[in-house]
Protein backbone atom coordinates (compact mmCIF):
# COMPACT_ATOMS: atom_id res chain seq x y z
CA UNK A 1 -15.60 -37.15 -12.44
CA UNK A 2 -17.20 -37.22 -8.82
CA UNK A 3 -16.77 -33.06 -8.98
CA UNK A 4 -18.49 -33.05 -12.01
CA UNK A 5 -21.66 -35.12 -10.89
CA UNK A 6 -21.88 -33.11 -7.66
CA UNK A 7 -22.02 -29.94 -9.69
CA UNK A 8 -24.49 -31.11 -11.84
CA UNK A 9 -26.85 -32.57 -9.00
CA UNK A 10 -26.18 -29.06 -7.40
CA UNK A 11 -27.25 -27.25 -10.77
CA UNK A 12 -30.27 -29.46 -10.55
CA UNK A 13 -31.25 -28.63 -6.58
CA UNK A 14 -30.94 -25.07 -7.51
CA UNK A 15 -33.19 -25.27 -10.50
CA UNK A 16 -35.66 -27.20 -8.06
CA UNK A 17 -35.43 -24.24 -5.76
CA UNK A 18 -35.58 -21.31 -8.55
CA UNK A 19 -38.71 -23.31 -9.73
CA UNK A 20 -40.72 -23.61 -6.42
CA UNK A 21 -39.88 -19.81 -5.85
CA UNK A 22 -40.73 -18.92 -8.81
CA UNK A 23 -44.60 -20.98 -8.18
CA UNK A 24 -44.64 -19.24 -4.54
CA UNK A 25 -44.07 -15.89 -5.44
CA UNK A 26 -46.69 -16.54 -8.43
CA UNK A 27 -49.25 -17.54 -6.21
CA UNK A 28 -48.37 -14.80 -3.88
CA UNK A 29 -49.07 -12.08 -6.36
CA UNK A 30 -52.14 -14.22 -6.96
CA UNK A 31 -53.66 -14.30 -3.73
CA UNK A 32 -52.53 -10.44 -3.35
CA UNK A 33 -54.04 -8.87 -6.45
């Protein structure tokens, strides 16, 4: 059980992370084109 709640808060950091690139990279093309 504690394996399965530490893979699902890691699923949920690396959404986090996917979702801030994914707004930096956005603005970057922004602020570039």
């Amino acid at each position: 059980m504690h394996s399965f709640r530490a893979r699902l808060l890691l699923y949920f950091s690396y959404i986090e992370i996917c979702r801030k690139i994914r707004v930096n990279t956005n603005n970057w093309h922004i602020s570039f084109s």
